[in-house]
N, C-alpha and C. Protein backbone atom coordinates (compact mmCIF):
# COMPACT_ATOMS: atom_id res chain seq x y z
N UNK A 1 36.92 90.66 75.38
CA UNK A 1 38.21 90.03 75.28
C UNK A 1 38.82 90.39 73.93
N UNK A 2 40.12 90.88 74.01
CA UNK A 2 41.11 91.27 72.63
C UNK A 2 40.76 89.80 71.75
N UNK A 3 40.38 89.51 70.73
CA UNK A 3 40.47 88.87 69.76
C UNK A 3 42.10 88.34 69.73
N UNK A 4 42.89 88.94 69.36
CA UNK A 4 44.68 88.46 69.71
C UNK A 4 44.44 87.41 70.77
N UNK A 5 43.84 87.88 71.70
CA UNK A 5 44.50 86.82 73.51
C UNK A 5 43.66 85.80 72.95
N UNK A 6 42.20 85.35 72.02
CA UNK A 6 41.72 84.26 72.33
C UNK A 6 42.50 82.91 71.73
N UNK A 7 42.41 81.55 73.44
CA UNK A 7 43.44 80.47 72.99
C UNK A 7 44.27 80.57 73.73
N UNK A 8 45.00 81.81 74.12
CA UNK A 8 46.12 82.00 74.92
C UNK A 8 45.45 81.92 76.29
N UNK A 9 46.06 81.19 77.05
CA UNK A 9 45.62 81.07 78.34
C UNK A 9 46.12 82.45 79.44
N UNK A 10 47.60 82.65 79.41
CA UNK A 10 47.51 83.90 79.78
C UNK A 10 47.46 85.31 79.54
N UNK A 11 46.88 85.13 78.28
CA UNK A 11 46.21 86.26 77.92
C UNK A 11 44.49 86.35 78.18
N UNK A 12 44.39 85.52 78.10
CA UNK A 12 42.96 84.95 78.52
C UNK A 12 42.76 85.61 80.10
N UNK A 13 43.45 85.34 80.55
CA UNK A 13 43.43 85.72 82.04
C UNK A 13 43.87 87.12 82.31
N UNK A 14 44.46 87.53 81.89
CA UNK A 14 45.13 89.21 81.33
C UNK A 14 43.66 89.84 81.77
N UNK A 15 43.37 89.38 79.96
CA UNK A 15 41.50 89.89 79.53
C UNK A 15 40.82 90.24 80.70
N UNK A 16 40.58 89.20 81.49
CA UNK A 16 39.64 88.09 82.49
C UNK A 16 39.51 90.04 83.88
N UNK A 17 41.34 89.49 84.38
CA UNK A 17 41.53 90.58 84.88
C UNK A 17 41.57 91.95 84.90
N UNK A 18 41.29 92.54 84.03
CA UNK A 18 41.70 93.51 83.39
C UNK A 18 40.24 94.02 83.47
N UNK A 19 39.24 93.58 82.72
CA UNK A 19 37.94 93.72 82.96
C UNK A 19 37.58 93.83 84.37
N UNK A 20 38.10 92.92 85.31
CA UNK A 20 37.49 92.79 86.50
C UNK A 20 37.93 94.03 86.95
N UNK A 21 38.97 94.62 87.23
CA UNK A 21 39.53 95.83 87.36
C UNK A 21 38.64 96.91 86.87
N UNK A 22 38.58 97.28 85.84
CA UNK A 22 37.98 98.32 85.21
C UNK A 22 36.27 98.41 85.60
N UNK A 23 35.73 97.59 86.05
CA UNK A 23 34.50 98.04 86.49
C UNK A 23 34.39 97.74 88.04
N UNK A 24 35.22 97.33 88.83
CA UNK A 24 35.38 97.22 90.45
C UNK A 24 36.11 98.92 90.74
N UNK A 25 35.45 99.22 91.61
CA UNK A 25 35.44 101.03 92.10
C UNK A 25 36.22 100.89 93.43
N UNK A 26 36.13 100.27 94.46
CA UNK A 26 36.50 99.71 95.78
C UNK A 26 37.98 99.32 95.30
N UNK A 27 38.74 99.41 94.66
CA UNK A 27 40.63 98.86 94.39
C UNK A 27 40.82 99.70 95.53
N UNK A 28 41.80 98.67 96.30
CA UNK A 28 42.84 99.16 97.26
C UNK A 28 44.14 99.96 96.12
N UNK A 29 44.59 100.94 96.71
CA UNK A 29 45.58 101.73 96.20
C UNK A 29 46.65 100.91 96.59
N UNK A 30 47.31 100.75 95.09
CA UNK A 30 48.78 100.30 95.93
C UNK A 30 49.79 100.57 95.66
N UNK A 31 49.78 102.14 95.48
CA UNK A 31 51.12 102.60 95.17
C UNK A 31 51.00 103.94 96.26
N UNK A 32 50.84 103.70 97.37
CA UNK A 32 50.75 104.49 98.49
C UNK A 32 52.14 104.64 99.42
N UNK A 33 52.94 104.13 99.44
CA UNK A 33 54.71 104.23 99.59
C UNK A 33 55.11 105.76 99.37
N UNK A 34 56.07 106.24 100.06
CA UNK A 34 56.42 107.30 99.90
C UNK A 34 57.55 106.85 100.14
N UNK A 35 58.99 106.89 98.93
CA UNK A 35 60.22 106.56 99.68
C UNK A 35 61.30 107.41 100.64
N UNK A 36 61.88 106.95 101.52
CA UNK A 36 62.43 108.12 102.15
C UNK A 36 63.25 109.27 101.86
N UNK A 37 63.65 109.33 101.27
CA UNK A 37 64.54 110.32 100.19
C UNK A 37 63.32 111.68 99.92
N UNK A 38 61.74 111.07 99.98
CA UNK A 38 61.20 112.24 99.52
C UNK A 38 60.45 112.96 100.50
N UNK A 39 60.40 111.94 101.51
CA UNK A 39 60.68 112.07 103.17
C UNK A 39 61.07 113.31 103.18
N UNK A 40 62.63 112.85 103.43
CA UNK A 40 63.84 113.34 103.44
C UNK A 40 63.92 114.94 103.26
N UNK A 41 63.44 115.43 102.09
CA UNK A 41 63.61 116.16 101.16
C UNK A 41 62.57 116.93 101.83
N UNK A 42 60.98 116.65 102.03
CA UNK A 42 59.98 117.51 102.60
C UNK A 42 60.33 118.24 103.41
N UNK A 43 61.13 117.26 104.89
CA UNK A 43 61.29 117.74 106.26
C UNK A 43 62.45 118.79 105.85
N UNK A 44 63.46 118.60 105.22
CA UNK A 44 63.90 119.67 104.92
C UNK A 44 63.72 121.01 104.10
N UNK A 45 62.40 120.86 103.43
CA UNK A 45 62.22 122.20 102.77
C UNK A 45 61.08 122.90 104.22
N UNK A 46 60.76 121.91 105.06
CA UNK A 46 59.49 123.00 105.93
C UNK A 46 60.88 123.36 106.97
N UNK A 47 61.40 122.64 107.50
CA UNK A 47 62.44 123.22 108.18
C UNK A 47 62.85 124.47 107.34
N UNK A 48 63.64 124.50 106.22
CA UNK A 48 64.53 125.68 105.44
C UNK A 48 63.25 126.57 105.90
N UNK A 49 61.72 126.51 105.64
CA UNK A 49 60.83 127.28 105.28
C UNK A 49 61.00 128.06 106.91
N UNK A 50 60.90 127.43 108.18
CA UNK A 50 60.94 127.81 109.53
C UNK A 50 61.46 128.39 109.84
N UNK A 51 62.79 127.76 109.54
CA UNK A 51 64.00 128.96 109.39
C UNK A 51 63.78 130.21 108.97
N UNK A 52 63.75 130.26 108.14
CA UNK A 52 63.53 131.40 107.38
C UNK A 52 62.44 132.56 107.79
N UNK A 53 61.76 131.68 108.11
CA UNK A 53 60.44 132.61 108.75
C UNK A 53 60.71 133.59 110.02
N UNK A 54 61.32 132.40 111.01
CA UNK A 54 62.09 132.62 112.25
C UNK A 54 62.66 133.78 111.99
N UNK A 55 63.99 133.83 110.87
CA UNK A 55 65.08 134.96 110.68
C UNK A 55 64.71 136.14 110.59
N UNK A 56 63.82 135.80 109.30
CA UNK A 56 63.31 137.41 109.65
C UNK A 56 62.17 138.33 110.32
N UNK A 57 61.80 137.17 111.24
CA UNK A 57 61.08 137.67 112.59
C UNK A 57 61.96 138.37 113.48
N UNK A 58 63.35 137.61 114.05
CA UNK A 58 64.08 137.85 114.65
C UNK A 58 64.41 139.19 115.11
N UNK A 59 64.82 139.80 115.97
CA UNK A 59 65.43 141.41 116.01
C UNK A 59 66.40 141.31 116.51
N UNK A 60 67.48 139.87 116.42
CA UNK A 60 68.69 139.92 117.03
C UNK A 60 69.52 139.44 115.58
N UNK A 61 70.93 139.93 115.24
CA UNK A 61 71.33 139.10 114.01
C UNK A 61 71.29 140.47 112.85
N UNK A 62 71.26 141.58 113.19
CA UNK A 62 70.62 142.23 112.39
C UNK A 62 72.23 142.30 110.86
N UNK A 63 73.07 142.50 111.38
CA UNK A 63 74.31 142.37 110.92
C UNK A 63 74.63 141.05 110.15
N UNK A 64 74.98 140.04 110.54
CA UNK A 64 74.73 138.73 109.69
C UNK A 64 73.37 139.14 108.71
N UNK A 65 72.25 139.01 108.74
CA UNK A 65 71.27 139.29 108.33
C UNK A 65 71.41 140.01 106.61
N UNK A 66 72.35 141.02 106.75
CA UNK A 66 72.65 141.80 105.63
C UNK A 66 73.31 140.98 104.53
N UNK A 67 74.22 140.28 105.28
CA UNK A 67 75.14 139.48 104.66
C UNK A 67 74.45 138.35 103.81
N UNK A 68 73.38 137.27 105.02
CA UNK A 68 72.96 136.21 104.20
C UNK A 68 71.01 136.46 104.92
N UNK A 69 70.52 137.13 103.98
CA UNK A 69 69.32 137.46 104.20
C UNK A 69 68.69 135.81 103.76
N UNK A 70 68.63 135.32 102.65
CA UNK A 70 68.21 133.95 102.48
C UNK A 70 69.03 133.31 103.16
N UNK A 71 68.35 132.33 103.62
CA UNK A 71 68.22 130.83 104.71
C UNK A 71 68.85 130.07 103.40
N UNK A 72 67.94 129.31 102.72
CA UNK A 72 68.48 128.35 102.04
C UNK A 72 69.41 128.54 100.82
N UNK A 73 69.89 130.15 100.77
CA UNK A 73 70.85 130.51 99.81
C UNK A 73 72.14 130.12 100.51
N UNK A 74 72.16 130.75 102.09
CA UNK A 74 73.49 130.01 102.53
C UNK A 74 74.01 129.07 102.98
N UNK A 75 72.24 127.84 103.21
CA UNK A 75 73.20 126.81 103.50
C UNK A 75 73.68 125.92 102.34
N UNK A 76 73.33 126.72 100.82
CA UNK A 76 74.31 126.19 99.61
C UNK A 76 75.30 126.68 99.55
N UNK A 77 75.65 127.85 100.10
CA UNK A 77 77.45 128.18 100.37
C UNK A 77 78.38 127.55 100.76
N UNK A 78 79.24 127.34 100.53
CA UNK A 78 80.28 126.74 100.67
C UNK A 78 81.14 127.98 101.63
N UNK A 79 81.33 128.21 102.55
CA UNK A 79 82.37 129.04 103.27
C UNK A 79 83.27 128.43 104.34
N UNK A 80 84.45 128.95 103.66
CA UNK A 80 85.72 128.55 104.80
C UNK A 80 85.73 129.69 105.70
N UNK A 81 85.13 130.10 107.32
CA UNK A 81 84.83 130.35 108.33
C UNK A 81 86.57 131.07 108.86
N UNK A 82 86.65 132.04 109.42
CA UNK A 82 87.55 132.32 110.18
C UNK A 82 87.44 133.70 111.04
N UNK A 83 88.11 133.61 111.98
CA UNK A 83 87.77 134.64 113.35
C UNK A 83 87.48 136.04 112.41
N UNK A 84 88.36 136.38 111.44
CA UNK A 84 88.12 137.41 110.47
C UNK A 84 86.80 137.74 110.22
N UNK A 85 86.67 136.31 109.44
CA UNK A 85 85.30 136.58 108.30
C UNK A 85 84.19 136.84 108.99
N UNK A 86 84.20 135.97 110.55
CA UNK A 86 83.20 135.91 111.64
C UNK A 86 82.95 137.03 111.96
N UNK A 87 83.72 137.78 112.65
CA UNK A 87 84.03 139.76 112.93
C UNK A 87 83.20 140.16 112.24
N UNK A 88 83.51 139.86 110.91
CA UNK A 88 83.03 140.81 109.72
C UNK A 88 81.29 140.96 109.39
N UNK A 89 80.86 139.20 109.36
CA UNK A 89 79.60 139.20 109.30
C UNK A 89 78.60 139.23 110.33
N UNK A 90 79.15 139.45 112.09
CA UNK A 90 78.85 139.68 112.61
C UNK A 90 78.78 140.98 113.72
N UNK A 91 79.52 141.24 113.35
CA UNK A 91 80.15 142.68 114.08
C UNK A 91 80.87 142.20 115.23
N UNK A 92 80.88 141.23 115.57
CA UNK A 92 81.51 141.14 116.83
C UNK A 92 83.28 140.71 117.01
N UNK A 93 84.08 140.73 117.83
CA UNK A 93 85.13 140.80 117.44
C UNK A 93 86.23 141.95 117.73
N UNK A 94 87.30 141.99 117.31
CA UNK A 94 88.11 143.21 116.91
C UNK A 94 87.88 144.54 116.54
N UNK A 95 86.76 144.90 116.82
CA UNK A 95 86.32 146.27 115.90
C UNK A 95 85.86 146.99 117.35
N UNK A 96 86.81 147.80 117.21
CA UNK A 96 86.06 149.21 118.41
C UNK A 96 84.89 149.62 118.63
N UNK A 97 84.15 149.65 117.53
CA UNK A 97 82.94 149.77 118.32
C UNK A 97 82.24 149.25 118.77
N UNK A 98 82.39 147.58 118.54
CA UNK A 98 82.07 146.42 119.57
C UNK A 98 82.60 146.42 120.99
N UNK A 99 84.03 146.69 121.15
CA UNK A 99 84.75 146.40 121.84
C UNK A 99 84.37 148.10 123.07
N UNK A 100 83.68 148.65 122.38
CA UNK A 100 83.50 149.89 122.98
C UNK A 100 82.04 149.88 124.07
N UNK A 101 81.21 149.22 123.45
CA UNK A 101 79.64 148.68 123.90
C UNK A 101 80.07 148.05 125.11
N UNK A 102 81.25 147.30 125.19
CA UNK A 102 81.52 146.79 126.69
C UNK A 102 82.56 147.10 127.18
N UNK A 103 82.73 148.78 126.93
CA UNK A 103 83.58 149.35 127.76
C UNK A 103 84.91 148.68 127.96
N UNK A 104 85.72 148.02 126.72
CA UNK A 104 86.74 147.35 126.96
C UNK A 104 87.75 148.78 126.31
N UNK A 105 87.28 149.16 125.16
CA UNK A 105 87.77 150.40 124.71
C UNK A 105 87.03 151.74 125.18
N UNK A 106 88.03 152.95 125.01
CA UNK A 106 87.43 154.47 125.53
C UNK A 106 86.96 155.16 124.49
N UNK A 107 86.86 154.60 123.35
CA UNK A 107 86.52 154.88 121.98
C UNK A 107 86.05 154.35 120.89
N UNK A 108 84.81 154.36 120.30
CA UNK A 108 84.80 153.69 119.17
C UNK A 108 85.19 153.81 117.90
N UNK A 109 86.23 154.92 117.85
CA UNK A 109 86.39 155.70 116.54
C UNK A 109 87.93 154.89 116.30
N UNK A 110 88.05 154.81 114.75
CA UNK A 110 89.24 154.68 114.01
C UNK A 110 90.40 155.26 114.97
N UNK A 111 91.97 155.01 114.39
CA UNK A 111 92.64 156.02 115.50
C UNK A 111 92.72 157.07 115.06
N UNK A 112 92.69 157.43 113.83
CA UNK A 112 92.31 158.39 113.13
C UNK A 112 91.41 159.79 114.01
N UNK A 113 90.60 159.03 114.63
CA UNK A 113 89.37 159.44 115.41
C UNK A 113 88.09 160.34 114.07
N UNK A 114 88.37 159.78 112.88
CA UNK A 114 87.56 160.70 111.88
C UNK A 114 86.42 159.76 111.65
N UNK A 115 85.82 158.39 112.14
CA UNK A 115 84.69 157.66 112.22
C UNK A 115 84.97 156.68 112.98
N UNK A 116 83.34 156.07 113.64
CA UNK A 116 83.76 154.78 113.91
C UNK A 116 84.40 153.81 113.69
N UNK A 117 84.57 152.79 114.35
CA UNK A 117 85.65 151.75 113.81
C UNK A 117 84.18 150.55 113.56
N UNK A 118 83.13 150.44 112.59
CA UNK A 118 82.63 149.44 112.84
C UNK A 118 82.57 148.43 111.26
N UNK A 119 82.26 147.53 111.25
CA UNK A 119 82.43 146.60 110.03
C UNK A 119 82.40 146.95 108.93
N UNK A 120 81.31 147.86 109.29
CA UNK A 120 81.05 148.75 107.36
C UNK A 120 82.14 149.68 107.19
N UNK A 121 82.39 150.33 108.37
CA UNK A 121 83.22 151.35 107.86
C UNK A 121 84.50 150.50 107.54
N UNK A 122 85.02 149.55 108.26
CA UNK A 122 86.31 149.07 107.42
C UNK A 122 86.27 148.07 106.00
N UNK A 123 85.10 147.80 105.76
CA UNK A 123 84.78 147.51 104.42
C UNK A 123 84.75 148.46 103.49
N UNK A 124 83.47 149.69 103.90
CA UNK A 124 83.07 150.75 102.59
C UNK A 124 83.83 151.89 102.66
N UNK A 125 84.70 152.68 103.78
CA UNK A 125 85.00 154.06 103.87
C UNK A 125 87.01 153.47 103.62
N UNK A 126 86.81 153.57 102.31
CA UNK A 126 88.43 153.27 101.41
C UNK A 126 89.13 154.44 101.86
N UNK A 127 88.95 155.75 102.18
CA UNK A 127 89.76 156.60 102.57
C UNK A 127 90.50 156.37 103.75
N UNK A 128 89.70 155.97 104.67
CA UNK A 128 90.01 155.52 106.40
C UNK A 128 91.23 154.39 106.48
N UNK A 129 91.13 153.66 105.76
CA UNK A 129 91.86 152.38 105.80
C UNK A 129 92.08 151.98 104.30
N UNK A 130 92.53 153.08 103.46
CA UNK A 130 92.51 152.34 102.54
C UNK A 130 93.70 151.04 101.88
N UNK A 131 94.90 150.85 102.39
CA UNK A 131 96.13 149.82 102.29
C UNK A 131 94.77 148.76 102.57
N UNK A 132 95.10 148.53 104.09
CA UNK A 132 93.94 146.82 104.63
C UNK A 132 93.01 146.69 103.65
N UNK A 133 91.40 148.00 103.13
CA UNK A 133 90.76 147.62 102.76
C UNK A 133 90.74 147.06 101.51
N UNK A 134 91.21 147.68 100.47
CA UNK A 134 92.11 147.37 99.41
C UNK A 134 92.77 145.91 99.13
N UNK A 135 93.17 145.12 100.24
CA UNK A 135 93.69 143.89 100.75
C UNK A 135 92.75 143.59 100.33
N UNK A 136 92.02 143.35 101.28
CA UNK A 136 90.51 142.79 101.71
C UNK A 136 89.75 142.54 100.42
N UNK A 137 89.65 143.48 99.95
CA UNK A 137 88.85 143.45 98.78
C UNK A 137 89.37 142.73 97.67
N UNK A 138 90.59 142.33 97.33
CA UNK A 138 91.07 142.20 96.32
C UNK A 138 91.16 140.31 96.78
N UNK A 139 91.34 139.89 98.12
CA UNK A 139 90.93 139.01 98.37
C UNK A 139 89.65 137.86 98.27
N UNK A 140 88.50 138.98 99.14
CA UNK A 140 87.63 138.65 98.47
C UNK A 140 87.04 138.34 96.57
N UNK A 141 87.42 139.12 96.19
CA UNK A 141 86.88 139.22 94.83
C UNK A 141 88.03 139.23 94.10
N UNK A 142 88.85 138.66 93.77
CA UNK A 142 89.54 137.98 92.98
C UNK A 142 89.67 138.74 91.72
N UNK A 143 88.59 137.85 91.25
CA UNK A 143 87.97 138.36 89.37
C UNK A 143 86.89 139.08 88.57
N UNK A 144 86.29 139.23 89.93
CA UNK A 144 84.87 140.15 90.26
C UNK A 144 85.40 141.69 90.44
N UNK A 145 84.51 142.90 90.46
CA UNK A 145 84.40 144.26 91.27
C UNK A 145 84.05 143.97 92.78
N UNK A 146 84.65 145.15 93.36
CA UNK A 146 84.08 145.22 94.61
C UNK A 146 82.40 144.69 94.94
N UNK A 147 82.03 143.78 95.80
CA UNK A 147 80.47 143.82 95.67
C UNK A 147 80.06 145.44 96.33
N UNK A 148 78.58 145.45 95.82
CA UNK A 148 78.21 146.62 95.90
C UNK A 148 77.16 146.66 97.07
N UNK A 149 77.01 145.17 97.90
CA UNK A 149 76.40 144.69 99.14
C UNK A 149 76.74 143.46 99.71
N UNK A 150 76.52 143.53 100.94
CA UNK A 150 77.14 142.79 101.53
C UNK A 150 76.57 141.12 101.40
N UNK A 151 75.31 140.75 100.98
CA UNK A 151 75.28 139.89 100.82
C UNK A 151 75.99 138.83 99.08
N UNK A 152 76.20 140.20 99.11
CA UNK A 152 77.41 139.28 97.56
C UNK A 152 78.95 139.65 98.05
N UNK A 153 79.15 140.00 99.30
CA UNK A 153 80.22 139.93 99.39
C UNK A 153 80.52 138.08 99.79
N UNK A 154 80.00 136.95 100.26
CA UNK A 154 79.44 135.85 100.19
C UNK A 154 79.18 134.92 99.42
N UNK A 155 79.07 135.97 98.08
CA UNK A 155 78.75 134.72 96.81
C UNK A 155 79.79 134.59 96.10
């Protein structure tokens, strides 16, 4: 017993307990609670982890894919979505050579007819389109350079 606690009754009992504790091996744990928030937080990192695993198992997506190769990089993105941007990161859409795969067009080439008409090329081949792409770009990236891949065209 601390010399200080003797006299004091609840220190006395402090002592009393404290001892009893320290040589009893059998204590029930009682800080075994997990609050939900950290719950919370688990189920979503093995999910992000599934995901992720999934994606790049996948052999469908290959296009998106380029764009947002990390899982949990894009669902911290913030993106305002439109039939455009959709086209773009997916190939599907407005672009001839989509529109060519199901025989809706007789061609997949620019009208140009000097390359395909497909996402990259109206992003990377500035000669083909260069007015739109030029747009595009200056849209995207503001205050930045052109990105130099497509998954920073995104960030």
């Amino acid at each position: 017993m601390d010399k200080a606690h003797v006299g004091i009754s609840g220190n006395e009992l402090a002592d009393t307990l404290e001892k009893e504790v320290a040589t009893k091996l059998d204590i029930e744990v009682g800080y075994n609670r997990v609050t939900k928030s950290v719950v919370k937080r688990e189920l979503q990192d093995r999910s992000v982890d599934k995901w992720q695993t999934e994606w790049n198992q996948s052999t469908k997506g290959k296009i998106t894919k380029d764009y947002f190769p990390i899982v949990a990089e894009r669902i911290k993105m913030e993106i305002t979505t439109t039939h455009k941007f959709t086209t773009m990161v997916t190939g599907h859409g407005k672009i001839n050579a989509y529109l060519y795969r199901f025989k809706i067009y007789k061609t997949s080439t620019f009208a140009c007819g000097e390359a395909h008409q497909t996402t990259d090329n109206v992003l990377y081949k500035r000669d083909l389109i260069k007015t739109k792409g030029d747009s595009l770009r200056s849209t995207i990236s503001k205050s930045e350079g052109w990105p130099k891949n497509k998954k920073n065209i995104c960030n």
